[in-house]
C-alpha atoms as a PDB file:
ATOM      1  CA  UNK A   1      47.729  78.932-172.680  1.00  0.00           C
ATOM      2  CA  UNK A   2      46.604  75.135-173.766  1.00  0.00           C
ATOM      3  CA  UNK A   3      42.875  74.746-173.569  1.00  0.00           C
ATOM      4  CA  UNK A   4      41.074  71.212-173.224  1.00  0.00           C
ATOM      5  CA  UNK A   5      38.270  72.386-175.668  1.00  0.00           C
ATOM      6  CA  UNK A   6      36.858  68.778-176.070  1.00  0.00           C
ATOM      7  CA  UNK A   7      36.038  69.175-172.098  1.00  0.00           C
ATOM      8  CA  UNK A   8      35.026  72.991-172.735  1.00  0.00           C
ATOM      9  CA  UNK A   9      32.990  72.223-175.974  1.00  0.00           C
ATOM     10  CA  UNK A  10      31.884  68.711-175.376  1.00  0.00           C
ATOM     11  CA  UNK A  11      28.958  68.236-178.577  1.00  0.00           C
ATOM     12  CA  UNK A  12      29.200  71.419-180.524  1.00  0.00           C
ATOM     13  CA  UNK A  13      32.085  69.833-183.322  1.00  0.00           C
ATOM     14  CA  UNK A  14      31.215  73.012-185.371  1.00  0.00           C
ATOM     15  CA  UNK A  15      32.314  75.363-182.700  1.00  0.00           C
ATOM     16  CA  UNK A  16      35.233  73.136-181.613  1.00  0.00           C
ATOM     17  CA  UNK A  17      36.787  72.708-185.031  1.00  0.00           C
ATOM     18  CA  UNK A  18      36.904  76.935-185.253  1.00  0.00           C
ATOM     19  CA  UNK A  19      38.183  77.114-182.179  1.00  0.00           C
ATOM     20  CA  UNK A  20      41.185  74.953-182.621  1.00  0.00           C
ATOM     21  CA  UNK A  21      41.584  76.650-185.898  1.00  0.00           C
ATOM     22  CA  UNK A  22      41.862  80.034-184.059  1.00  0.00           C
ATOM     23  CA  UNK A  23      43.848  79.163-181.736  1.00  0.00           C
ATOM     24  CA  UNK A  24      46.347  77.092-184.106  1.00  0.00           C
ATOM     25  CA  UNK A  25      45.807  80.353-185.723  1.00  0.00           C
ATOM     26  CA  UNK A  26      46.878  82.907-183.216  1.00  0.00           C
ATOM     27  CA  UNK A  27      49.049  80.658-181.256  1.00  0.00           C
ATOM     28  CA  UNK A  28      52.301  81.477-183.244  1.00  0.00           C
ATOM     29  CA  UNK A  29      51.205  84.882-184.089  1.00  0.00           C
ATOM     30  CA  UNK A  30      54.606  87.555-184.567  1.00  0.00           C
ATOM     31  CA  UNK A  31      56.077  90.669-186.308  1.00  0.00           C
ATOM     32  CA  UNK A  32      59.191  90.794-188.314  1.00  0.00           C
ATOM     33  CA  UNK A  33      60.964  94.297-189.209  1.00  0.00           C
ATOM     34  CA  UNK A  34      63.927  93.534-191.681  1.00  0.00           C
ATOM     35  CA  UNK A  35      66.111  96.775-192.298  1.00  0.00           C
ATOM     36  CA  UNK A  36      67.290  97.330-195.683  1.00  0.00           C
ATOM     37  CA  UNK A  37      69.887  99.827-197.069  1.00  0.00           C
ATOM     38  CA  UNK A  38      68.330 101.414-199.215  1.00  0.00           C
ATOM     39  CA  UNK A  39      66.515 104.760-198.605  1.00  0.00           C
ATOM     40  CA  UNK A  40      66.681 106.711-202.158  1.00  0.00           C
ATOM     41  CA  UNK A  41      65.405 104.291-204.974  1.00  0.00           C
ATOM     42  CA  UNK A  42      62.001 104.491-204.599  1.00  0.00           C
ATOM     43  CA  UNK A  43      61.471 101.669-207.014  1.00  0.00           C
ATOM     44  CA  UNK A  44      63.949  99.005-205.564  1.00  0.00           C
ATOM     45  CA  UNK A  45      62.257  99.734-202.024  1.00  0.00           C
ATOM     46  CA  UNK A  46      58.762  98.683-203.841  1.00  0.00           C
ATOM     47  CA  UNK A  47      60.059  95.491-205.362  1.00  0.00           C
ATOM     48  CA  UNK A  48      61.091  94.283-202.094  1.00  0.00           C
ATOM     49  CA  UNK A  49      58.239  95.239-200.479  1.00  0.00           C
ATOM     50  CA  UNK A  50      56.001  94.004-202.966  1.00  0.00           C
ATOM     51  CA  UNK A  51      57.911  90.398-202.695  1.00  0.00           C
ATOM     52  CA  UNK A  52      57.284  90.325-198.849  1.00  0.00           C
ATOM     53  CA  UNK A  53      53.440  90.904-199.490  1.00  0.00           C
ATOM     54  CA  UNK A  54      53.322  88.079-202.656  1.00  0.00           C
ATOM     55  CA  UNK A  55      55.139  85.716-200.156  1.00  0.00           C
ATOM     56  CA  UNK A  56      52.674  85.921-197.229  1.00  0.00           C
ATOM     57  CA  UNK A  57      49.625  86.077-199.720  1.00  0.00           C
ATOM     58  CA  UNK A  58      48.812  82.038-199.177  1.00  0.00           C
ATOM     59  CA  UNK A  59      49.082  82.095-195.190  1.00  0.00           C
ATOM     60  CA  UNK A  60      47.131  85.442-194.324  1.00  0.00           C
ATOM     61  CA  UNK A  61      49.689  87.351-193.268  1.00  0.00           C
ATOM     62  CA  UNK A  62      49.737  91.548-193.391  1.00  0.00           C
ATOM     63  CA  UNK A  63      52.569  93.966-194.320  1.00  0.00           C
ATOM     64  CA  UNK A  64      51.705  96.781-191.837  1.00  0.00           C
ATOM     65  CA  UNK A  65      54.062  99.447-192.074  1.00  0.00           C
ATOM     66  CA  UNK A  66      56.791 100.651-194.554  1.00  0.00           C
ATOM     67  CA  UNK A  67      59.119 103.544-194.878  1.00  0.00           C
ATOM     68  CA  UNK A  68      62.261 105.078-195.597  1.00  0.00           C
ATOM     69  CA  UNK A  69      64.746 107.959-195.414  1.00  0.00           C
ATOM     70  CA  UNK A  70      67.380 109.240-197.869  1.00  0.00           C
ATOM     71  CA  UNK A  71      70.019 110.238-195.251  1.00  0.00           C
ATOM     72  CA  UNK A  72      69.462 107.143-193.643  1.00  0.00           C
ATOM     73  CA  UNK A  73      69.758 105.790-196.620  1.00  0.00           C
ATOM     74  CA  UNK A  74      67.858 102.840-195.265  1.00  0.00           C
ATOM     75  CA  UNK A  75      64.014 101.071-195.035  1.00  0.00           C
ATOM     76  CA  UNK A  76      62.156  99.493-192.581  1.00  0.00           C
ATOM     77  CA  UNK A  77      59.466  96.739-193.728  1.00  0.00           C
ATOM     78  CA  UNK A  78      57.146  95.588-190.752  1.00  0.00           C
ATOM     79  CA  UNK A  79      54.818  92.762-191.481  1.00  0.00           C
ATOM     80  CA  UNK A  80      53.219  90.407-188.979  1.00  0.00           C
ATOM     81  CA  UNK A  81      51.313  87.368-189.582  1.00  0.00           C
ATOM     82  CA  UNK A  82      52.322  83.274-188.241  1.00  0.00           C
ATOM     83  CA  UNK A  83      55.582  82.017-188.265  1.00  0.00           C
ATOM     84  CA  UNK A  84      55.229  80.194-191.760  1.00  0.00           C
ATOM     85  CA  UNK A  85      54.061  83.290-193.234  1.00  0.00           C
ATOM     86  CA  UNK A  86      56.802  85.649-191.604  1.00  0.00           C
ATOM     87  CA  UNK A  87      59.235  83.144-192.411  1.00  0.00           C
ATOM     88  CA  UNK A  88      58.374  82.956-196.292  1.00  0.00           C
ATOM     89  CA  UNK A  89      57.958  86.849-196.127  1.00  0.00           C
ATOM     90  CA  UNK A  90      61.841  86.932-194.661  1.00  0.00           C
ATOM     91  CA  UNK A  91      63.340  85.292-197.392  1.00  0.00           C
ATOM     92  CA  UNK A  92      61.408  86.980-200.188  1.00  0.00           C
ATOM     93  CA  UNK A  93      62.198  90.425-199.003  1.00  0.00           C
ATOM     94  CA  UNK A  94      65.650  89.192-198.529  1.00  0.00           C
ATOM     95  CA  UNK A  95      66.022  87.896-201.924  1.00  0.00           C
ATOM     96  CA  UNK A  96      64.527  90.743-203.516  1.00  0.00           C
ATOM     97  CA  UNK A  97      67.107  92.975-201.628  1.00  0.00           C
ATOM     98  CA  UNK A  98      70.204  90.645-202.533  1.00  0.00           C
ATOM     99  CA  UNK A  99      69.236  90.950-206.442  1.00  0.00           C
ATOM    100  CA  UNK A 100      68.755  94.544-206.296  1.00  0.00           C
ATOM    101  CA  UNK A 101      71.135  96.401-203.691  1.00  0.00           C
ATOM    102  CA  UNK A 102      75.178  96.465-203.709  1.00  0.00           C
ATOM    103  CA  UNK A 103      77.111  98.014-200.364  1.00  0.00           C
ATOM    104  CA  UNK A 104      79.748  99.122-202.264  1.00  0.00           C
ATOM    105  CA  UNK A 105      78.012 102.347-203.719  1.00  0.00           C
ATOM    106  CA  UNK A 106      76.038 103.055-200.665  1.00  0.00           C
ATOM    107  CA  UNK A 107      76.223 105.980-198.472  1.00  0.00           C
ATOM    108  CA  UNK A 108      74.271 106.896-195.165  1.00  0.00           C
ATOM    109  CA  UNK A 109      74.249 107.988-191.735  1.00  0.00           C
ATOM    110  CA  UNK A 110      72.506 104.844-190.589  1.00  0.00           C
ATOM    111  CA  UNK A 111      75.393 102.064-189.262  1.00  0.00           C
ATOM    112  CA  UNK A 112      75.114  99.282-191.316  1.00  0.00           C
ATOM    113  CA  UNK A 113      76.242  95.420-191.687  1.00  0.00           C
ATOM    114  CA  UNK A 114      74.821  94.549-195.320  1.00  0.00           C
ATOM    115  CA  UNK A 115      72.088  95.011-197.612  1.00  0.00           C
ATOM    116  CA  UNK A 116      69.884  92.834-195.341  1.00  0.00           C
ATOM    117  CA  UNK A 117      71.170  94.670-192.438  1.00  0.00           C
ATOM    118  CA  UNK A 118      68.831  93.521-189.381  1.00  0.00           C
ATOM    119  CA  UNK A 119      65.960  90.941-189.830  1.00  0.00           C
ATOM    120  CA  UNK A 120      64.347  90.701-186.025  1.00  0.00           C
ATOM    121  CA  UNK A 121      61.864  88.712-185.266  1.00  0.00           C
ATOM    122  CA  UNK A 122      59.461  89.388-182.075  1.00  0.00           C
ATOM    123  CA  UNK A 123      56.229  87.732-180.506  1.00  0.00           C
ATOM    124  CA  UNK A 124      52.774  89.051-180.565  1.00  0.00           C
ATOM    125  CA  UNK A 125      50.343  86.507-179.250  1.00  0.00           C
ATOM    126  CA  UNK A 126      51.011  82.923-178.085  1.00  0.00           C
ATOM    127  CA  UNK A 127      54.656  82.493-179.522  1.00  0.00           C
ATOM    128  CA  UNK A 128      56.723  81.854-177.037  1.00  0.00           C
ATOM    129  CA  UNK A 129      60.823  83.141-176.755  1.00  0.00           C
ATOM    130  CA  UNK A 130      61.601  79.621-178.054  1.00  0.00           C
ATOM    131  CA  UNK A 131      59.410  79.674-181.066  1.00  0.00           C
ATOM    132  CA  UNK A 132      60.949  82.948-182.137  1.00  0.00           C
ATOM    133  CA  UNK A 133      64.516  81.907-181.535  1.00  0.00           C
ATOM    134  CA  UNK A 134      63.279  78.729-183.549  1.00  0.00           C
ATOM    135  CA  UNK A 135      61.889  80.647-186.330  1.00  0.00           C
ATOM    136  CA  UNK A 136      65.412  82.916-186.243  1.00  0.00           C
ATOM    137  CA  UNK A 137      67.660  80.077-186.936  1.00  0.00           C
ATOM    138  CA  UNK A 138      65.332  78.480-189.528  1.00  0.00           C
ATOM    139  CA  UNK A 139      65.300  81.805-191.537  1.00  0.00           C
ATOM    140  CA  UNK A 140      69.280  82.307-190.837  1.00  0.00           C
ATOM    141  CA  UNK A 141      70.025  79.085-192.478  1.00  0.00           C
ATOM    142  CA  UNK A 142      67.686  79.764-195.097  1.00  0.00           C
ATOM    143  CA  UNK A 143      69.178  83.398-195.976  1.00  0.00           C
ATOM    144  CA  UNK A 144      72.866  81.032-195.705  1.00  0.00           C
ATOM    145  CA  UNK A 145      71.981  78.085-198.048  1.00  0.00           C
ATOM    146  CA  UNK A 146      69.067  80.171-200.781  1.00  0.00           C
ATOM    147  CA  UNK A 147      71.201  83.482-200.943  1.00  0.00           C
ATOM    148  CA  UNK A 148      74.676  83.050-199.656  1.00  0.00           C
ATOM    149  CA  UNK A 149      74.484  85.277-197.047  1.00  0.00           C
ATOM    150  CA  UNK A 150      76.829  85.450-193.779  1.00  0.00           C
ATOM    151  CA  UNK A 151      74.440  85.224-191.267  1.00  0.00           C
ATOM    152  CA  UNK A 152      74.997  85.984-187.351  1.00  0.00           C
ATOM    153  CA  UNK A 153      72.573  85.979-184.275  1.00  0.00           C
ATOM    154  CA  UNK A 154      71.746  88.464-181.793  1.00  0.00           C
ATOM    155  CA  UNK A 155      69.063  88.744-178.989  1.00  0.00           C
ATOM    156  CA  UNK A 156      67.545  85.637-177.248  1.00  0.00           C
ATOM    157  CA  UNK A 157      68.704  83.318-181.067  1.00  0.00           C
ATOM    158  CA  UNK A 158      72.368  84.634-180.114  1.00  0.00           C
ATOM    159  CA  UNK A 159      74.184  81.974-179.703  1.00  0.00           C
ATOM    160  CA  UNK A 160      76.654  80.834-176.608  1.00  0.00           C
ATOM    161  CA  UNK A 161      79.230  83.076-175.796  1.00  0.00           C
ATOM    162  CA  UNK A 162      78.722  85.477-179.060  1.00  0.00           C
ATOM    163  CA  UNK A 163      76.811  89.153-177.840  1.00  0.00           C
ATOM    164  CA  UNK A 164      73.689  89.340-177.489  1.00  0.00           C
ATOM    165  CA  UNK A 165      72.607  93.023-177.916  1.00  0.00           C
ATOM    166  CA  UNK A 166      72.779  94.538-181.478  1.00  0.00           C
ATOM    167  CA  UNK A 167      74.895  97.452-180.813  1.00  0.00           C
ATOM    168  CA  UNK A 168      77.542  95.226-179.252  1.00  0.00           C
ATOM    169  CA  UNK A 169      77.322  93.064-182.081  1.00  0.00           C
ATOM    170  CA  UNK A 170      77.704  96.120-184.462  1.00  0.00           C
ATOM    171  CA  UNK A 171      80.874  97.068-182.431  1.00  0.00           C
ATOM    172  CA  UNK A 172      82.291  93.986-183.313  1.00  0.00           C
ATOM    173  CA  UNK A 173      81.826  93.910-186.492  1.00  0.00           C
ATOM    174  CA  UNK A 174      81.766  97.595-188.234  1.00  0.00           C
ATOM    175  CA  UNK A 175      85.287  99.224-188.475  1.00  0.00           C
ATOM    176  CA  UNK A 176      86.932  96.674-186.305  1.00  0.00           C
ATOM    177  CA  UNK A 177      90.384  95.456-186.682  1.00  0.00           C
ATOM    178  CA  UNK A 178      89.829  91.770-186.668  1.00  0.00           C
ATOM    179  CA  UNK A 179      85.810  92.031-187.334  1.00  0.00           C
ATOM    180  CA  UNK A 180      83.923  88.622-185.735  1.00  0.00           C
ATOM    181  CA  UNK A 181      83.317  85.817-187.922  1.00  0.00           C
ATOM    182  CA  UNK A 182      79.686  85.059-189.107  1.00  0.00           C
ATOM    183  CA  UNK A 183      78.072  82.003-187.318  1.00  0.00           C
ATOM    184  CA  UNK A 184      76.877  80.945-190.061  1.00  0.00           C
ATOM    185  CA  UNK A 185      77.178  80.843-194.037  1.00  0.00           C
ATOM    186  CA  UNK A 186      80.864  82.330-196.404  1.00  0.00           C
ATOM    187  CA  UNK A 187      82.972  85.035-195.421  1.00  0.00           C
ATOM    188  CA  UNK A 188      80.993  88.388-195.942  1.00  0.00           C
ATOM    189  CA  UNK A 189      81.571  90.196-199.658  1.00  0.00           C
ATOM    190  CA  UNK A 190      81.635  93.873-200.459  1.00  0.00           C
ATOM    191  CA  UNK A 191      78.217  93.911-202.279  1.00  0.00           C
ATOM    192  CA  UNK A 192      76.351  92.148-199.509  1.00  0.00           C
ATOM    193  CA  UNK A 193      78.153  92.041-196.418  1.00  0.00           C
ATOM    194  CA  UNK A 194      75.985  90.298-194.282  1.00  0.00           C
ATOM    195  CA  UNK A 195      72.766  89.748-192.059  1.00  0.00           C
ATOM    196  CA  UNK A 196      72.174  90.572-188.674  1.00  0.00           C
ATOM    197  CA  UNK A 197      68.819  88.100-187.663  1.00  0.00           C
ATOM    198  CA  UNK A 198      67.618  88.660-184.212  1.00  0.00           C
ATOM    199  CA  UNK A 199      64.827  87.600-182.322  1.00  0.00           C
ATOM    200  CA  UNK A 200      63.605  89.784-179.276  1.00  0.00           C
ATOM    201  CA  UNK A 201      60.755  91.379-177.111  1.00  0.00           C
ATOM    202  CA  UNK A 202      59.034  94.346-178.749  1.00  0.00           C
ATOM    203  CA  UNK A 203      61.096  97.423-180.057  1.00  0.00           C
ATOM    204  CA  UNK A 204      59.725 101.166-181.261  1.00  0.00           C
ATOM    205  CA  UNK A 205      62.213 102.962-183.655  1.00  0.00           C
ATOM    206  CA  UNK A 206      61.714 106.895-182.353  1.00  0.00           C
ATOM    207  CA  UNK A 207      63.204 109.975-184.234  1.00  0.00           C
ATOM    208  CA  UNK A 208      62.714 113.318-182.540  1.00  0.00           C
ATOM    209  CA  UNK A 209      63.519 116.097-185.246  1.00  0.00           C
ATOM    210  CA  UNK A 210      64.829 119.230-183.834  1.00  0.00           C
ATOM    211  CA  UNK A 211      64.537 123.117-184.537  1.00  0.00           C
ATOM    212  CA  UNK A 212      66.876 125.945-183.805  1.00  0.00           C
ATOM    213  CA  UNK A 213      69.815 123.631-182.554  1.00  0.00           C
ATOM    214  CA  UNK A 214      73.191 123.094-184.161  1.00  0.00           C
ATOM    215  CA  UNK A 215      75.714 120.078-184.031  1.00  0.00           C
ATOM    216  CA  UNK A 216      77.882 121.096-181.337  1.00  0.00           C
ATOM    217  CA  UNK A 217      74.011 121.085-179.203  1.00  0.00           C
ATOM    218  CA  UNK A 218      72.758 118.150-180.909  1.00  0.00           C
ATOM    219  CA  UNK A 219      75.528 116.449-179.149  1.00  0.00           C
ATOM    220  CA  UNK A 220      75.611 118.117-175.751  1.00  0.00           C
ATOM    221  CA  UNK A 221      71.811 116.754-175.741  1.00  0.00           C
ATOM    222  CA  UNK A 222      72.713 112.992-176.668  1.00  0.00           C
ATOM    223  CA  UNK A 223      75.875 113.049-174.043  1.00  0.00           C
ATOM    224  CA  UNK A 224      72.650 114.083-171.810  1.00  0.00           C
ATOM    225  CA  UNK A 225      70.656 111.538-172.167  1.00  0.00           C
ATOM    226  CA  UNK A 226      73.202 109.141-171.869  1.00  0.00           C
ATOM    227  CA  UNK A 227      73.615 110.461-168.499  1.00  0.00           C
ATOM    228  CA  UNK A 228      70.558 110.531-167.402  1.00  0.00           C
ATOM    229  CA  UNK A 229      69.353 107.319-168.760  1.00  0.00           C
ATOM    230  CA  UNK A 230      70.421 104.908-165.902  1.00  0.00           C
ATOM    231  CA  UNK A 231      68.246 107.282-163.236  1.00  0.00           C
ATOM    232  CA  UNK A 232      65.185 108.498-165.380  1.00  0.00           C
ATOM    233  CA  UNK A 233      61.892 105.953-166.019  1.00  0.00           C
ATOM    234  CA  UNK A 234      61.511 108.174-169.147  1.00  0.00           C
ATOM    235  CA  UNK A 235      65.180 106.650-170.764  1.00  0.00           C
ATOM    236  CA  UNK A 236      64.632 103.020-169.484  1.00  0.00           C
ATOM    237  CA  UNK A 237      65.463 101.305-172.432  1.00  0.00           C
ATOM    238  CA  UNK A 238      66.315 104.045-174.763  1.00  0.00           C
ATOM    239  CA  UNK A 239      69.261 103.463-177.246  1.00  0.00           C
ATOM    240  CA  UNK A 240      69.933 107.256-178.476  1.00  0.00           C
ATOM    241  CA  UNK A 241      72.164 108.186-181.547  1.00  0.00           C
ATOM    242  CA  UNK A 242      72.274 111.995-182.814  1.00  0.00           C
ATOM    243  CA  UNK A 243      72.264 112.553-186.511  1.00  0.00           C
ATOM    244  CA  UNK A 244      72.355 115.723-188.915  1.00  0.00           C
ATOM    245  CA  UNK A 245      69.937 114.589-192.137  1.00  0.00           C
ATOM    246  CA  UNK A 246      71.342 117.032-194.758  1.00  0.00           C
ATOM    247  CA  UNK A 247      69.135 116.599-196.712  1.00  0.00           C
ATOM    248  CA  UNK A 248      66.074 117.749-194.751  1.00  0.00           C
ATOM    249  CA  UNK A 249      69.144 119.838-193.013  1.00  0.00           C
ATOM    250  CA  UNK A 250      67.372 119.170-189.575  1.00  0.00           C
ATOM    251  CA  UNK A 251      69.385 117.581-186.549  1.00  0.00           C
ATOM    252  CA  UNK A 252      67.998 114.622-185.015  1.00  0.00           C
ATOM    253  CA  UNK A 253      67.549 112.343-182.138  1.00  0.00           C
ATOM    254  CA  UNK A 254      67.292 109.107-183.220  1.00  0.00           C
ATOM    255  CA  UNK A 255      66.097 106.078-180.842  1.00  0.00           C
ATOM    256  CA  UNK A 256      64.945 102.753-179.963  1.00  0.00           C
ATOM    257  CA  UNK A 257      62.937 101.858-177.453  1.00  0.00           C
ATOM    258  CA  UNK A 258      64.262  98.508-176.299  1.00  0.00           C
ATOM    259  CA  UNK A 259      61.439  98.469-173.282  1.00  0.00           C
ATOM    260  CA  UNK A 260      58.593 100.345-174.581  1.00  0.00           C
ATOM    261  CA  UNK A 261      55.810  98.930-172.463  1.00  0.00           C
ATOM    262  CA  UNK A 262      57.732 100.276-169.378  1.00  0.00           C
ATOM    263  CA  UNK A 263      57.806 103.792-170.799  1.00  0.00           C
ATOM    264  CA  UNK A 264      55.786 106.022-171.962  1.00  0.00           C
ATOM    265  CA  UNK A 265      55.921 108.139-175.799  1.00  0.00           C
ATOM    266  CA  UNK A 266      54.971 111.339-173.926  1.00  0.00           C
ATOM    267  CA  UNK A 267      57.144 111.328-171.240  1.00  0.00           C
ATOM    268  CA  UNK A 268      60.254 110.553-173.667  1.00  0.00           C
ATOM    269  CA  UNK A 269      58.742 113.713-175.419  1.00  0.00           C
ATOM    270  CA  UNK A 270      58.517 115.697-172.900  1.00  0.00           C
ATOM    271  CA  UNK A 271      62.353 115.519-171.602  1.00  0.00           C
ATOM    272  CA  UNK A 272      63.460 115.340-175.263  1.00  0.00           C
ATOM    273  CA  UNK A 273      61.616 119.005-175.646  1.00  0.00           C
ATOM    274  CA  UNK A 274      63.223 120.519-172.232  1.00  0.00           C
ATOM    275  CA  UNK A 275      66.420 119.243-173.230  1.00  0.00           C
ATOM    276  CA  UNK A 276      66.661 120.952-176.343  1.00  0.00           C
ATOM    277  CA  UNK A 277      64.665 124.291-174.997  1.00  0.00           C
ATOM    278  CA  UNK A 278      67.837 124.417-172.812  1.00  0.00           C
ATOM    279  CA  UNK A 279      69.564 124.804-176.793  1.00  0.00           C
ATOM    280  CA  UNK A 280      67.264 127.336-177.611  1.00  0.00           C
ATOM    281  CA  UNK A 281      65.473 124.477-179.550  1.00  0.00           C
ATOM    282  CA  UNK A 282      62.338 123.031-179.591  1.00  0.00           C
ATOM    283  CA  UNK A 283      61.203 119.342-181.108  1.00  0.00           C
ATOM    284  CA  UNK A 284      59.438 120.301-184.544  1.00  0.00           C
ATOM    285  CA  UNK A 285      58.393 116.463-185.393  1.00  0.00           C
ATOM    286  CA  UNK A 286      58.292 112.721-184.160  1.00  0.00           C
ATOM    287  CA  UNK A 287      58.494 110.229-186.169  1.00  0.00           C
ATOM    288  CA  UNK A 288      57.965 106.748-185.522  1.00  0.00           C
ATOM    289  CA  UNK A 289      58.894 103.770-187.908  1.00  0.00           C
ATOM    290  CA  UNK A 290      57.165 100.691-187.756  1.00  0.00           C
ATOM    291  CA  UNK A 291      54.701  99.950-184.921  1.00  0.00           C
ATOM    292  CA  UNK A 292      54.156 101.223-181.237  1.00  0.00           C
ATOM    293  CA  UNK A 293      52.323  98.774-178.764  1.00  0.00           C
ATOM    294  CA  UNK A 294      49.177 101.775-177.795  1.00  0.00           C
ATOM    295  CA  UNK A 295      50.660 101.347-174.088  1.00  0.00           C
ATOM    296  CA  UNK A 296      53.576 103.192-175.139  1.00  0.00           C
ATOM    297  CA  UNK A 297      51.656 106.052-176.290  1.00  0.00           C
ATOM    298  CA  UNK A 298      50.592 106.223-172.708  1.00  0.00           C
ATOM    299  CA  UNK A 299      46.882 107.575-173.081  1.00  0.00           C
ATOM    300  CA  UNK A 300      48.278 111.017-175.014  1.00  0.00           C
ATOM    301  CA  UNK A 301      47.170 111.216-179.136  1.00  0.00           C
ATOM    302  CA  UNK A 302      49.747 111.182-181.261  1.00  0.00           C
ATOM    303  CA  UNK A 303      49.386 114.878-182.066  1.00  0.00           C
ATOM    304  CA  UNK A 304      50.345 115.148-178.392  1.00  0.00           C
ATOM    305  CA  UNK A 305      53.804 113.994-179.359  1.00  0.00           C
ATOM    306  CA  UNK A 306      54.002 116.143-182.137  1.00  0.00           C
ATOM    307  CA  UNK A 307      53.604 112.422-184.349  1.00  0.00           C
ATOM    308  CA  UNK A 308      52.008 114.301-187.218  1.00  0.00           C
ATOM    309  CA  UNK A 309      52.521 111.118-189.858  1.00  0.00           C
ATOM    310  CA  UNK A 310      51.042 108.521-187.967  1.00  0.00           C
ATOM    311  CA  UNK A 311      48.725 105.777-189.335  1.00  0.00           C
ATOM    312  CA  UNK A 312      46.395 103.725-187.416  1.00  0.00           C
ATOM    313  CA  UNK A 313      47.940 100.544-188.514  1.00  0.00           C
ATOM    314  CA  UNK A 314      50.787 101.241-187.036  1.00  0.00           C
ATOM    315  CA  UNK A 315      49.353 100.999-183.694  1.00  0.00           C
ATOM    316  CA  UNK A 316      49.511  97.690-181.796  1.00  0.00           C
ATOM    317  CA  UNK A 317      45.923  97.093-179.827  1.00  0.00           C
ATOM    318  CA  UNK A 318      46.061  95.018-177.137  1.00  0.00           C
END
């Protein structure tokens, strides 16, 4: 929304000039949530997030939220703050990860395209869809012409006639005969493969950790809530993959929420539990990585979801 603030604020200049500086301020205002792989090397994970936070140092921006997971083998760095700062950010963390990480000793149960593997971009206040589509292609041909890195588009920056959702991308591309060409940048190399940059509407990465089920009921819950999902509010949106994490030796229900403001946390809990009660299971632990608009949590706590890890930075206030 434009405001005339020279009508609104006619002869208070002090007011007017910090109002046009908030607004410049908050007007491009987003979150990025690059995906790594790398989930074991503590220290590696800590250089690259240490270069996001450097980068955004000069234009105010905030690393939020980072994590990662050894069977995954693969981290998630969330950091919002205006496009100039998310963009330098971007490229830091990128760089950092193309210096450090090599696909071609790495192992995981995560899918994954390259070292960089996803870099999404999404707005939070102001920013409109062209802005971040904008802001997608100006850090894609960054990451193309600074690193060398086959870059190609998904969400709203995808671009005419190329997929627009991620996992269709991912189909094209992982294991396929004749995998599609990047849209940008040199053929992808074993060490790096490539980058997946995306710009979309919010997303919350989910993992439901189960107790007392087995593979063979992990999967009869997943086929599930595949069904289900095209009939039940509580699955709008919900991408669902089932992993074991050997590790931890715990099955799991992994998700993202493509549509989390039209859903709620504790009614995706809720089926999740009666689903695997039916296995003689129970849900021992959510986990969520990144940030969760507080809509999405739907009035509960997150003790309510069993979300025993949670920090309050990780929740979005409206």
């Amino acid at each position: 929304m434009k405001l005339n603030l020279i009508e609104v604020l006619r002869g208070d200049e002090i007011y007017l000039l910090q109002c046009c500086w908030y607004t410049r301020y908050m007007a491009d205002l987003v979150q990025c949530t690059p995906n790594f792989s790398e989930g074991r090397d503590g220290n590696k994970i800590m250089q690259i997030v240490e270069a996001a936070q450097v980068a955004m140092a000069p234009f105010g921006g905030e690393v939020r939220d980072w994590s990662y997971d050894v069977d995954h083998n693969r981290s998630v760095l969330t950091f919002v703050g205006t496009c100039k700062a998310v963009e330098e950010a971007a490229a830091a963390s990128a760089r950092a990860a193309v210096g450090l990480l090599d696909l071609r000793n790495h192992t995981g149960t995560h899918p994954r395209c390259g070292v960089v593997d996803v870099l999404p971009f999404t707005p939070l206040a102001g920013a409109l869809v062209n802005d971040i589509v904008d802001l997608a292609h100006t850090v894609g041909r960054r990451l193309v012409h600074e690193l060398h890195l086959p870059v190609n588009y998904y969400g709203w920056a995808a671009l005419p006639t190329k997929p627009q959702a991620l996992p269709d991308l991912r189909k094209l591309i992982i294991g396929a005969k004749n995998p599609l060409e990047p849209d940008d940048g040199p053929t992808p190399g074993n060490r790096l493969g490539r980058v997946l940059v995306g710009a979309r509407g919010p997303l919350v990465a989910c993992n439901m950790n189960l107790n007392g089920v087995d593979l063979a009921a992990l999967r009869r819950i997943v086929r599930r809530m595949k069904m289900d999902r095209a009939s039940l509010p509580e699955l709008r949106g919900v991408r669902i993959l089932g992993m074991h994490l050997a590790h931890r030796d715990i099955m799991q229900v992994s998700m993202n929420l493509t549509e989390p403001r039209d859903m709620t946390l504790p009614a995706l809990y809720r089926y999740v539990s009666e689903c695997a009660q039916l296995e003689g299971g129970t849900v021992e632990e959510t986990e969520i990585i990144g940030l969760v608009p507080e809509i999405t949590l739907g009035g509960a706590s997150p003790k309510d979801i069993a979300w025993n890890s949670w920090r309050e930075q990780q929740i979005l206030r409206t």
